[in-house]
Protein backbone atom coordinates (compact mmCIF):
# COMPACT_ATOMS: atom_id res chain seq x y z
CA UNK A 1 0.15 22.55 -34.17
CA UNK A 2 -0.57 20.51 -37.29
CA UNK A 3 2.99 20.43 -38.12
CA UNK A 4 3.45 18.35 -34.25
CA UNK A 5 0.93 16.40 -34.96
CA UNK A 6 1.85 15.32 -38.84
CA UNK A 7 1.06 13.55 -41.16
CA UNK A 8 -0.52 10.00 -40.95
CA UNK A 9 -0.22 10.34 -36.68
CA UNK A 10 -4.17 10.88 -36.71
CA UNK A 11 -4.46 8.52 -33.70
CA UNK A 12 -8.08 10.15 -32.30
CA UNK A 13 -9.06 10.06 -35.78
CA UNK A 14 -9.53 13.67 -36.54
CA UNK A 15 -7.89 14.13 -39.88
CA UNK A 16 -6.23 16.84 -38.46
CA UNK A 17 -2.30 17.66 -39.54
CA UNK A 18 -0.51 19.40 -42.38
CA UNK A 19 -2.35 18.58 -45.01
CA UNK A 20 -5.94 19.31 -44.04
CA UNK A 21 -4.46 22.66 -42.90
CA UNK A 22 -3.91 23.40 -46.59
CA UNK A 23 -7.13 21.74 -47.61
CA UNK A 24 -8.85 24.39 -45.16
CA UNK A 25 -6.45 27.48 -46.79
CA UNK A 26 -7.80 26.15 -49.88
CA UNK A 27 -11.05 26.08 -49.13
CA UNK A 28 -10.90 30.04 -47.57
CA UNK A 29 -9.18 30.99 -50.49
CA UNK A 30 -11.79 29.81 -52.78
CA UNK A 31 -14.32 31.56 -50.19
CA UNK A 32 -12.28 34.99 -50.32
CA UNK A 33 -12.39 34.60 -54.36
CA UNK A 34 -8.93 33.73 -54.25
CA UNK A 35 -9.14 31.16 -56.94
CA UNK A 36 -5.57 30.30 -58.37
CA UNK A 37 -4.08 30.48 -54.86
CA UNK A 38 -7.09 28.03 -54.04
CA UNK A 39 -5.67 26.30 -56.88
CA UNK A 40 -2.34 26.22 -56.28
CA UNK A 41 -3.21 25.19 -51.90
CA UNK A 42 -5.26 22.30 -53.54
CA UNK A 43 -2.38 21.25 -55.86
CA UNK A 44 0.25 21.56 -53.09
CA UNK A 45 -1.93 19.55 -50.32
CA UNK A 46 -2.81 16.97 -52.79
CA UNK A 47 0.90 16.21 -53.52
CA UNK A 48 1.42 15.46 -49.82
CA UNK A 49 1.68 11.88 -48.48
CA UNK A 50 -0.98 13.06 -45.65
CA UNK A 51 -3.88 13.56 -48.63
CA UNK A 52 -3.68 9.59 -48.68
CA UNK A 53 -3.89 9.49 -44.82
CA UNK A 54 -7.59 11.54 -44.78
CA UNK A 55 -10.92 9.40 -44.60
CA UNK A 56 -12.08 9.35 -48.52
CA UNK A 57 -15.19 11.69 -47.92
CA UNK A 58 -13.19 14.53 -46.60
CA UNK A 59 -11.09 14.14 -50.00
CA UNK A 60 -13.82 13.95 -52.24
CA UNK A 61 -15.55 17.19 -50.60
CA UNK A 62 -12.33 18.72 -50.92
CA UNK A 63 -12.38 17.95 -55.01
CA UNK A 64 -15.19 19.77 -54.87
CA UNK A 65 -14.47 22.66 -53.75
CA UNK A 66 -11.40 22.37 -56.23
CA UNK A 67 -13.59 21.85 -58.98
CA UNK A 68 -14.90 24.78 -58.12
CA UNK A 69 -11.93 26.78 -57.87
CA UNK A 70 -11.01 25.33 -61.25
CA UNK A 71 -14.00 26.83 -62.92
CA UNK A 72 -13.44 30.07 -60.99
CA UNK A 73 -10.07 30.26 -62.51
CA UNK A 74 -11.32 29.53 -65.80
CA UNK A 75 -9.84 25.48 -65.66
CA UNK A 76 -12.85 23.27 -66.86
CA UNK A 77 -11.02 20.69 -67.89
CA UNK A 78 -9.10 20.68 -64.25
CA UNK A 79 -12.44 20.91 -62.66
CA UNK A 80 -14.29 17.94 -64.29
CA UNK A 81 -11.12 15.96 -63.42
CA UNK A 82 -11.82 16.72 -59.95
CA UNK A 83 -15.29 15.79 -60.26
CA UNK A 84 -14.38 12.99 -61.68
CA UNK A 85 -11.53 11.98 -59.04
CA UNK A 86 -14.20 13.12 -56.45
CA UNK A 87 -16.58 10.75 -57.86
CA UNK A 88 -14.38 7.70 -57.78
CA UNK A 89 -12.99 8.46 -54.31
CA UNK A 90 -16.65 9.07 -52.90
CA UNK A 91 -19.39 8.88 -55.35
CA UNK A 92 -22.03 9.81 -52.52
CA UNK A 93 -20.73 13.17 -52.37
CA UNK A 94 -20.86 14.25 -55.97
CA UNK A 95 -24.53 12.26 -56.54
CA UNK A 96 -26.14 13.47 -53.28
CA UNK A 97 -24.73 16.77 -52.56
CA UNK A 98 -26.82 19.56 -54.25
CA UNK A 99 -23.41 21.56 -54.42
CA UNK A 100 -21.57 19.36 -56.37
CA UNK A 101 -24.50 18.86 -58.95
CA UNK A 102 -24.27 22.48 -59.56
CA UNK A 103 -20.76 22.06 -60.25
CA UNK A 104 -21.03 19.14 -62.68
CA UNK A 105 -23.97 20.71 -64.34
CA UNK A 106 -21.35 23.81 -65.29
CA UNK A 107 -18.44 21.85 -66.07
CA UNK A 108 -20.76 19.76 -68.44
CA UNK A 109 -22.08 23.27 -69.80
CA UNK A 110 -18.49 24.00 -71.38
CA UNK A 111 -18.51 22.41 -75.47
CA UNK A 112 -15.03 21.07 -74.59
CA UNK A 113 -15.87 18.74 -71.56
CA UNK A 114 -14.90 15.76 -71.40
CA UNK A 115 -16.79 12.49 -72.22
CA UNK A 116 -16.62 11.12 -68.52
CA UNK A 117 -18.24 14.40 -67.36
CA UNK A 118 -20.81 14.45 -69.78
CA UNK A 119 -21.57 10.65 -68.74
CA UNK A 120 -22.03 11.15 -65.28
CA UNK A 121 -24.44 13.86 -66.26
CA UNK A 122 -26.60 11.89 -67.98
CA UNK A 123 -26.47 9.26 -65.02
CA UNK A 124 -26.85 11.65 -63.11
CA UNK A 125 -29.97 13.52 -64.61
CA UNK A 126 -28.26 16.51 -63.92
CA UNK A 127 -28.78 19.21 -67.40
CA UNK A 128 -25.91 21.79 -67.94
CA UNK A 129 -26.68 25.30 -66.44
């Protein structure tokens, strides 16, 4: 069905085609424990044309839960660059989500993170775990 509907044809506004099909095997993957085929749905869906097409908060979420999946699969550096992406594409998500401040706070745990993780941290208030 997703593949009739395609990408960037979203015209009742439901974010629904190709791409959010693979966001959602993603996201079961990551559930399941699946993390590097979580990984590799996220990196496949993300190359797509439709990942432009979704409304911003449904692609910052998604970061998140790839951040996630990231750390799972032993990726910090991949996952604060989704926090990061997340952040700029939606910062409401990552500040106000008590999720994604659990996230940040392990990513900014790791000695190797980067600076930009470690700054929105500190802005944020949140401490490593």
């Amino acid at each position: 069905m997703a593949a009739r509907v395609g990408d960037g044809h979203d015209h009742h506004r439901t974010a629904f085609g190709p791409t959010a099909v693979d966001l959602a095997r993603a996201a079961a993957a990551l559930e399941l424990g699946n993390a590097h085929d979580a990984v590799a749905w996220h990196e496949q869906a993300t190359k797509r044309d439709g990942w432009r097409w979704l409304p911003v908060e449904h692609r910052a979420a998604h970061l998140l839960d790839a951040a996630r999946a990231y750390l799972q699969a032993d990726d910090p550096a991949s996952a604060g660059g989704a926090l990061v992406d997340a952040d700029r594409t939606a910062p409401a998500e990552v500040r106000h989500r008590p999720a994604a401040r659990k996230v940040l706070a392990q990513v900014a745990r790791d000695p190797h993170a980067p600076a930009t993780i470690i700054q929105l941290a500190v802005a944020l208030g949140v401490t490593p775990a």
